[in-house]
Each structure stands twice: as structure tokens, then as C-alpha cells.
N, C-alpha and C. Protein backbone atom coordinates (compact mmCIF):
# COMPACT_ATOMS: atom_id res chain seq x y z
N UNK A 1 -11.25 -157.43 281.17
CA UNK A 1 -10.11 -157.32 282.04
C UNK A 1 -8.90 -157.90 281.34
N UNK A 2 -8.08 -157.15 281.14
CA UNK A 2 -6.74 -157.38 280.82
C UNK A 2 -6.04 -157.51 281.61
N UNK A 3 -4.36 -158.47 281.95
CA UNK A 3 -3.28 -158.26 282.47
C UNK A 3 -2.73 -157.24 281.93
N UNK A 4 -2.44 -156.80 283.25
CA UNK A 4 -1.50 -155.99 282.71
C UNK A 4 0.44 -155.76 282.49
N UNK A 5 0.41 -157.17 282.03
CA UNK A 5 1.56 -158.19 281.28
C UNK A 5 1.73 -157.80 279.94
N UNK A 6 -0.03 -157.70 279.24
CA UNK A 6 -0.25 -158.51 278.06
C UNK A 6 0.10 -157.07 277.17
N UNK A 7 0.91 -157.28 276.41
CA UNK A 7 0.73 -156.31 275.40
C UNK A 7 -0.11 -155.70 274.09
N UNK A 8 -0.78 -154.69 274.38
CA UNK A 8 -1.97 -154.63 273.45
C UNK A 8 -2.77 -153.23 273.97
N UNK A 9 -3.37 -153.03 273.09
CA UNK A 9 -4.25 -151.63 273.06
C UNK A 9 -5.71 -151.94 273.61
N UNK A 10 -6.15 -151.60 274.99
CA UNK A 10 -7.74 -151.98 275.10
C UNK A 10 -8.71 -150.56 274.81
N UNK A 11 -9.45 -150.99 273.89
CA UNK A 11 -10.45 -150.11 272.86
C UNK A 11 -11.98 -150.42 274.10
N UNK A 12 -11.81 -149.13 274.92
CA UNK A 12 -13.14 -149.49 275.30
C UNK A 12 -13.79 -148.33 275.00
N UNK A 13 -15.05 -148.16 274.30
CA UNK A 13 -16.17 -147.28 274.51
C UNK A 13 -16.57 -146.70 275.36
N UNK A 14 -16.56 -145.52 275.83
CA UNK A 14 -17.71 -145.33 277.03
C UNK A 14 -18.56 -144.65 276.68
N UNK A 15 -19.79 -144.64 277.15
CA UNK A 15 -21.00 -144.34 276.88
C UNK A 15 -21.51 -144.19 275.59
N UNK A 16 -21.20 -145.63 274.80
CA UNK A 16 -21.82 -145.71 273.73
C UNK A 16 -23.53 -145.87 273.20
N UNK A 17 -23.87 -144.75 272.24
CA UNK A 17 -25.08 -145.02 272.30
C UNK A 17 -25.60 -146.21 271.17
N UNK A 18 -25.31 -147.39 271.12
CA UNK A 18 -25.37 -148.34 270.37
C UNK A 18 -25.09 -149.50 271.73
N UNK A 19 -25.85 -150.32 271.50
CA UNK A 19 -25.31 -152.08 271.96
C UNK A 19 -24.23 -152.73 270.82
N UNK A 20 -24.47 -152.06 269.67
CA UNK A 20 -23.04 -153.07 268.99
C UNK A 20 -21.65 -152.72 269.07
N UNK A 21 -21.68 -151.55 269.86
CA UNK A 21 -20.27 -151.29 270.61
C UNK A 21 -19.74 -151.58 271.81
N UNK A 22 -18.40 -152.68 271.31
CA UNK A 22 -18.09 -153.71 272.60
C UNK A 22 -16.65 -153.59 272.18
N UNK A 23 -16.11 -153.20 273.26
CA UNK A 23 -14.37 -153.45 274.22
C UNK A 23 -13.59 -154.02 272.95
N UNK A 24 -12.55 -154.25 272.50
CA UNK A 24 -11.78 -154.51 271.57
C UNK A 24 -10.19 -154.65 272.40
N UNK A 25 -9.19 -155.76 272.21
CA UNK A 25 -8.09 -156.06 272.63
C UNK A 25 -7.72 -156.47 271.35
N UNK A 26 -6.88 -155.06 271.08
CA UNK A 26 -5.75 -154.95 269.68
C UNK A 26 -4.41 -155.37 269.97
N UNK A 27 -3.65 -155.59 269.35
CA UNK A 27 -2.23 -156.17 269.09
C UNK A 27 -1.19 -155.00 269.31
N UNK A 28 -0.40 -154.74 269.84
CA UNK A 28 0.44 -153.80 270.61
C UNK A 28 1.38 -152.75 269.15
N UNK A 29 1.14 -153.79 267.75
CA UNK A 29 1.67 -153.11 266.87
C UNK A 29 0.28 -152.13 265.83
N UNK A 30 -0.97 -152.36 266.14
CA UNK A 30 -2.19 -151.51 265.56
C UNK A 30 -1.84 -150.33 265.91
N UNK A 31 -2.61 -149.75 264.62
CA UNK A 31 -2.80 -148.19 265.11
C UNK A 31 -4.56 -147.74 264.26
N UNK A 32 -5.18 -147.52 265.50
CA UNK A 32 -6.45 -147.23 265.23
C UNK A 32 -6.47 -145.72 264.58
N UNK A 33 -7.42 -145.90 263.50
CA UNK A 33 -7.76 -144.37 262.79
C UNK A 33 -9.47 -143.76 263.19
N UNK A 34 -9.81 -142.94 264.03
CA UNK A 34 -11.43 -142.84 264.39
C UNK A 34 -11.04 -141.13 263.63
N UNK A 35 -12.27 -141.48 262.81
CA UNK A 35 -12.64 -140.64 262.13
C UNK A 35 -13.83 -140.12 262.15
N UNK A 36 -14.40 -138.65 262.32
CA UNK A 36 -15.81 -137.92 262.28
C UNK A 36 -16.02 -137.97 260.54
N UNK A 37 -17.03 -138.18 260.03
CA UNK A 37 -17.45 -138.35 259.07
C UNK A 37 -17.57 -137.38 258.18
N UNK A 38 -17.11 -137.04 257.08
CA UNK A 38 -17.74 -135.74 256.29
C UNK A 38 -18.79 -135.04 256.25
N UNK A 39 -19.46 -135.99 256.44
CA UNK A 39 -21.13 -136.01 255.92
C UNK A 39 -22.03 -135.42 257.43
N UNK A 40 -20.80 -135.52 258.52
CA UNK A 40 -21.23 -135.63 260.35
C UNK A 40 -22.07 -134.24 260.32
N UNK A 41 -23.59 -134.21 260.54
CA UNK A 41 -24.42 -133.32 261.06
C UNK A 41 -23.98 -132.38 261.85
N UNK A 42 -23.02 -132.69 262.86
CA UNK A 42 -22.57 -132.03 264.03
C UNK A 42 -21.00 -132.50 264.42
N UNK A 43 -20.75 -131.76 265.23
CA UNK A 43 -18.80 -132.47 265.35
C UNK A 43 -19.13 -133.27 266.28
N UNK A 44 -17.57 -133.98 267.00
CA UNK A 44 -17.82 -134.91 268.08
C UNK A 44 -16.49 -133.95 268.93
N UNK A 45 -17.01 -134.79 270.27
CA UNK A 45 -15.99 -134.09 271.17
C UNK A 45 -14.74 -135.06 271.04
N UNK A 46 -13.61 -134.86 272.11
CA UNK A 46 -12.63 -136.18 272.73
C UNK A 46 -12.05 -135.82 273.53
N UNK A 47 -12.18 -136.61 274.91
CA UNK A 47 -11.39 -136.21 275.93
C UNK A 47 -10.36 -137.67 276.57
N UNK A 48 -9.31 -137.34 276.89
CA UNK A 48 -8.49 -138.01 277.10
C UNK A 48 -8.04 -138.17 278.97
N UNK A 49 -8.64 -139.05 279.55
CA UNK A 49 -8.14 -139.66 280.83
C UNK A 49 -9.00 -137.98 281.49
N UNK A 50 -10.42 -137.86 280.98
CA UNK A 50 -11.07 -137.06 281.48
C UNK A 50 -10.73 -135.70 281.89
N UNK A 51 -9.52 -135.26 281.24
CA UNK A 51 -9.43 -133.47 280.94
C UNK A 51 -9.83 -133.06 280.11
N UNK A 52 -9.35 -131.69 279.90
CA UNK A 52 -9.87 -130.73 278.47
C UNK A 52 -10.55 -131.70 277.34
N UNK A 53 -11.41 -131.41 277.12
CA UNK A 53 -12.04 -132.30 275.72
C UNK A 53 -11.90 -131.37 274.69
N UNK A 54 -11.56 -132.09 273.33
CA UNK A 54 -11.14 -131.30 271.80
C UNK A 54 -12.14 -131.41 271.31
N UNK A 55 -12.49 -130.31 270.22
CA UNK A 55 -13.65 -130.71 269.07
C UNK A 55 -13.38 -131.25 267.78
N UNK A 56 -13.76 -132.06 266.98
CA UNK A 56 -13.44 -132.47 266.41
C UNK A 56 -14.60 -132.34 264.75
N UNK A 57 -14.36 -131.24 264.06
CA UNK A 57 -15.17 -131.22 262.96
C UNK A 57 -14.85 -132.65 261.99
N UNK A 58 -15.52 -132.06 260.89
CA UNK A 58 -16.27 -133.20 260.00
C UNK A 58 -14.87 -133.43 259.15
N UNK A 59 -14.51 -134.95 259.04
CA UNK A 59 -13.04 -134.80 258.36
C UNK A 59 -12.23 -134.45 259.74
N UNK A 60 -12.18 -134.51 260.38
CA UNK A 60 -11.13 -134.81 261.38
C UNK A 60 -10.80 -136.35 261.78
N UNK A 61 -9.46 -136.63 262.14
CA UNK A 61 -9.04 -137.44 262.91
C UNK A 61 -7.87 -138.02 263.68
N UNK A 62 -8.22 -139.24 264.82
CA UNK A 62 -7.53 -139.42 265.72
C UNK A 62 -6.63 -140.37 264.95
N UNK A 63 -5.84 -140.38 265.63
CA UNK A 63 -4.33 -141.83 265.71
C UNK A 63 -4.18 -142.17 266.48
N UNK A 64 -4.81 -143.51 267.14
CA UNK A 64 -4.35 -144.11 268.70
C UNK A 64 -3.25 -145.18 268.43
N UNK A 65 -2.17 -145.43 269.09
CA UNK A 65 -1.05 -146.90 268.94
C UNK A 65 -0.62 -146.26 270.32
N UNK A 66 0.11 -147.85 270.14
CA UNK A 66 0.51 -147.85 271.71
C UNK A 66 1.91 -147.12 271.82
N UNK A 67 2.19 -146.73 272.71
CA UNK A 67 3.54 -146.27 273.29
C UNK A 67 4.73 -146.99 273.29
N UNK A 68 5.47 -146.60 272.95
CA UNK A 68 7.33 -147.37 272.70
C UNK A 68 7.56 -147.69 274.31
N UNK A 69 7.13 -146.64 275.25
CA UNK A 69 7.28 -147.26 276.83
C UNK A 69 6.28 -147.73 277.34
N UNK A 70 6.79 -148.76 278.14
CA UNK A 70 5.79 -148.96 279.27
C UNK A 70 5.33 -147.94 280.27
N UNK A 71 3.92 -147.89 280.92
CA UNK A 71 3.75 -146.94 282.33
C UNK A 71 4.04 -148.30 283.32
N UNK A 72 5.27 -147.12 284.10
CA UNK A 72 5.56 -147.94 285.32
C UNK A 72 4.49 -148.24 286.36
N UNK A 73 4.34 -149.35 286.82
CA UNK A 73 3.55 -149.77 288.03
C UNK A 73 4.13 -150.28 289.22
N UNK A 74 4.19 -149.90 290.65
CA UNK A 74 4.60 -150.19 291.53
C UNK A 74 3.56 -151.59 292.11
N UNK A 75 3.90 -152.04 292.50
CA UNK A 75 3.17 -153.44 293.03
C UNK A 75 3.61 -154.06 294.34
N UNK A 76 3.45 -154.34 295.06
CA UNK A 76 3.03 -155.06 296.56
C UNK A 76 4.07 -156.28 296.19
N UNK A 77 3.62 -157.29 295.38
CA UNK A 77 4.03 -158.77 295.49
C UNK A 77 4.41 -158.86 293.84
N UNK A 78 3.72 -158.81 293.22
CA UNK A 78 4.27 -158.55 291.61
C UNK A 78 2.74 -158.69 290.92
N UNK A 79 2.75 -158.23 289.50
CA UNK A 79 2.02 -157.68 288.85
C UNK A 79 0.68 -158.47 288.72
N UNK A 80 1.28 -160.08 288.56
CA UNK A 80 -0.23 -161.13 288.60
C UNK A 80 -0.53 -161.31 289.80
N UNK A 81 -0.14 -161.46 290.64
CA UNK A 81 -0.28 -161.04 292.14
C UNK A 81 -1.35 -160.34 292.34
N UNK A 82 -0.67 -159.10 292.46
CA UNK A 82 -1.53 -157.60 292.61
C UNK A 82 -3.05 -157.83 292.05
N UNK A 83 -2.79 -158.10 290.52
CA UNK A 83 -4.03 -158.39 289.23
C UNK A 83 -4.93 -159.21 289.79
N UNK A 84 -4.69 -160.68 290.51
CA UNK A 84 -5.49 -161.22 290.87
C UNK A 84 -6.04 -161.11 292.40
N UNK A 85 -5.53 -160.50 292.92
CA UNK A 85 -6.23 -159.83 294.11
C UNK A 85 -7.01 -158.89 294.17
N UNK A 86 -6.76 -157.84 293.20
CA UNK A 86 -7.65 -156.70 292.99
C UNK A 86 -8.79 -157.69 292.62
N UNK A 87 -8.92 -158.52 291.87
CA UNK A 87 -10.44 -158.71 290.96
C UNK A 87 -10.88 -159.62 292.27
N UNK A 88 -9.93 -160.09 292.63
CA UNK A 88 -10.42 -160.85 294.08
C UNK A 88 -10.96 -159.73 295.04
N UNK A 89 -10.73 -159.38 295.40
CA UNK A 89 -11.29 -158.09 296.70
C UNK A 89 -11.95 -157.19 295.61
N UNK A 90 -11.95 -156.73 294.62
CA UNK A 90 -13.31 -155.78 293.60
C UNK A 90 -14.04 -156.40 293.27
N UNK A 91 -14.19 -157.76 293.27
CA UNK A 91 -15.45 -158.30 292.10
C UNK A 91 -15.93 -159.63 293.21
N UNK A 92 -15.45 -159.74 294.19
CA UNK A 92 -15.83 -160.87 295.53
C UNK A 92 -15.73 -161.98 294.65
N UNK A 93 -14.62 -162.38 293.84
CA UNK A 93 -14.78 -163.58 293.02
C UNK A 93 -14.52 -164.49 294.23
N UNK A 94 -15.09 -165.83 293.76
CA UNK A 94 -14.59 -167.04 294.38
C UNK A 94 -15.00 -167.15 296.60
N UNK A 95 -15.63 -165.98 296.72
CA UNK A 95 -16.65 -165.68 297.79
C UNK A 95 -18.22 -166.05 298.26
N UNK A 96 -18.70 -167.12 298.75
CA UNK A 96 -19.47 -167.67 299.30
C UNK A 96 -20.19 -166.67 300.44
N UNK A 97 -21.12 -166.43 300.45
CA UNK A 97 -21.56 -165.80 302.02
C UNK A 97 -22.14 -166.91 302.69
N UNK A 98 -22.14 -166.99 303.72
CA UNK A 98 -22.39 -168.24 304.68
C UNK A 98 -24.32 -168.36 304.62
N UNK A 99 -24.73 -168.82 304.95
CA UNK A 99 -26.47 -168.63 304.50
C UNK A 99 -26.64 -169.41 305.74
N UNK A 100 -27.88 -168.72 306.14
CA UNK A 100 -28.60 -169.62 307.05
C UNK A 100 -28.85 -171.27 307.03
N UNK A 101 -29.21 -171.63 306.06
CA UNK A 101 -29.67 -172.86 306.32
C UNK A 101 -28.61 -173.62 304.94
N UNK A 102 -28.34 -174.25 304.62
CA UNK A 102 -27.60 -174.71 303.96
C UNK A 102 -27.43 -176.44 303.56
N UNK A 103 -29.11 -176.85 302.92
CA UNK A 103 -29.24 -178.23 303.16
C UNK A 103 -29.48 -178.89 304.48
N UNK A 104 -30.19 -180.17 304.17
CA UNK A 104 -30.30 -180.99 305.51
C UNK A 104 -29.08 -181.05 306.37
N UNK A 105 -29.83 -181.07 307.89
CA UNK A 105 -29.32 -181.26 308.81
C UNK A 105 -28.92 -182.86 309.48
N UNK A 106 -28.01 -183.02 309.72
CA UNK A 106 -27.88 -184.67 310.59
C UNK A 106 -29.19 -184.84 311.22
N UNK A 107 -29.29 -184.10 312.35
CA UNK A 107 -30.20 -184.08 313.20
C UNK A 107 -32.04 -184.01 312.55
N UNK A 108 -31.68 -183.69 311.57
CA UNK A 108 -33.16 -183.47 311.17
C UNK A 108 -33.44 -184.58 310.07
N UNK A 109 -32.75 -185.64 310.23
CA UNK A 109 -33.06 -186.71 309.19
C UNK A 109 -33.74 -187.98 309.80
């Protein structure tokens, strides 16, 4: 989870078939090069914010960097605000459920 304050590129994987592929928070001036391999048995696809997906033969590649603009965000109260409420109400941080029994009782001592 990133703010979304912080300036920087978040590199996440999805559905990687490896465990040694993990999330990456780059520096807002990187520019990532992903490259299909010469040698690649088969091409790879790429789809972007889940439309049309491209093919991508052997010796192909991408250029990801970040954008000269910001994407505007509308917000309620303001941006860390917003940020920490969402993970508050999505992720039940900092939420207790009440439990039946909960340690000794006065009465039962």
C-alpha cells in the first residue's frame, strides 16, 4: 500500500508464476525496460488496466515511467484522510469484535 502523496512507480505483478516475484516501489524518475527474451519459446501477452491485450514476440519491449501529470483524485476530507479510512473500513484495521467471554469476571473471583 502506497500513499497516494508519494511519488513513485508501484511494480506489481499479477499472477505471477514464481514466489520470487514481489511488488516493487520505484522512484518517480525510473523507467522500467520488460523485455520478452530472444530465446522466448512462445510470446507473452500485455494488457493494460484490463483492456485489449498486445502480443508481444521474442525481442520485444515495454517502457514503463511515470507520467509528467498527476491523475486527479477527488476526495471527501483530503487525500491521507480518505487513504486512511479506506484501509480502515477495507482491511478492519485497528477493529476488535467484542467476544463472549473476555477474561475473569469480578463476580467469579
Amino acid at each position: 500500500m502506497v500513499h497516494p502523496q508519494v511519488p513513485g512507480i508501484l511494480f506489481t505483478p499479477i499472477c505471477p508464476h514464481s514466489l520470487s516475484f514481489r511488488p516493487l516501489i520505484l522512484p518517480e524518475h525510473v523507467t522500467v525496460r520488460i523485455m520478452v527474451p530472444f530465446n522466448s519459446r512462445s510470446p507473452a501477452w500485455a494488457s493494460f488496466d484490463g483492456k485489449d491485450r498486445k502480443l508481444l514476440a521474442a525481442g520485444d519491449a515495454l517502457l514503463c515511467s511515470m507520467a509528467p501529470w498527476p491523475v486527479p483524485t477527488a476526495c471527501q476530507v483530503d487525500s491521507t484522510n480518505d487513504f486512511l479510512r479506506s484501509i480502515h473500513d477495507g482491511l478492519h484495521w485497528n477493529l476488535r469484535k467484542t467476544q463472549s467471554f473476555d477474561g475473569p469476571r469480578d463476580r467469579d473471583l
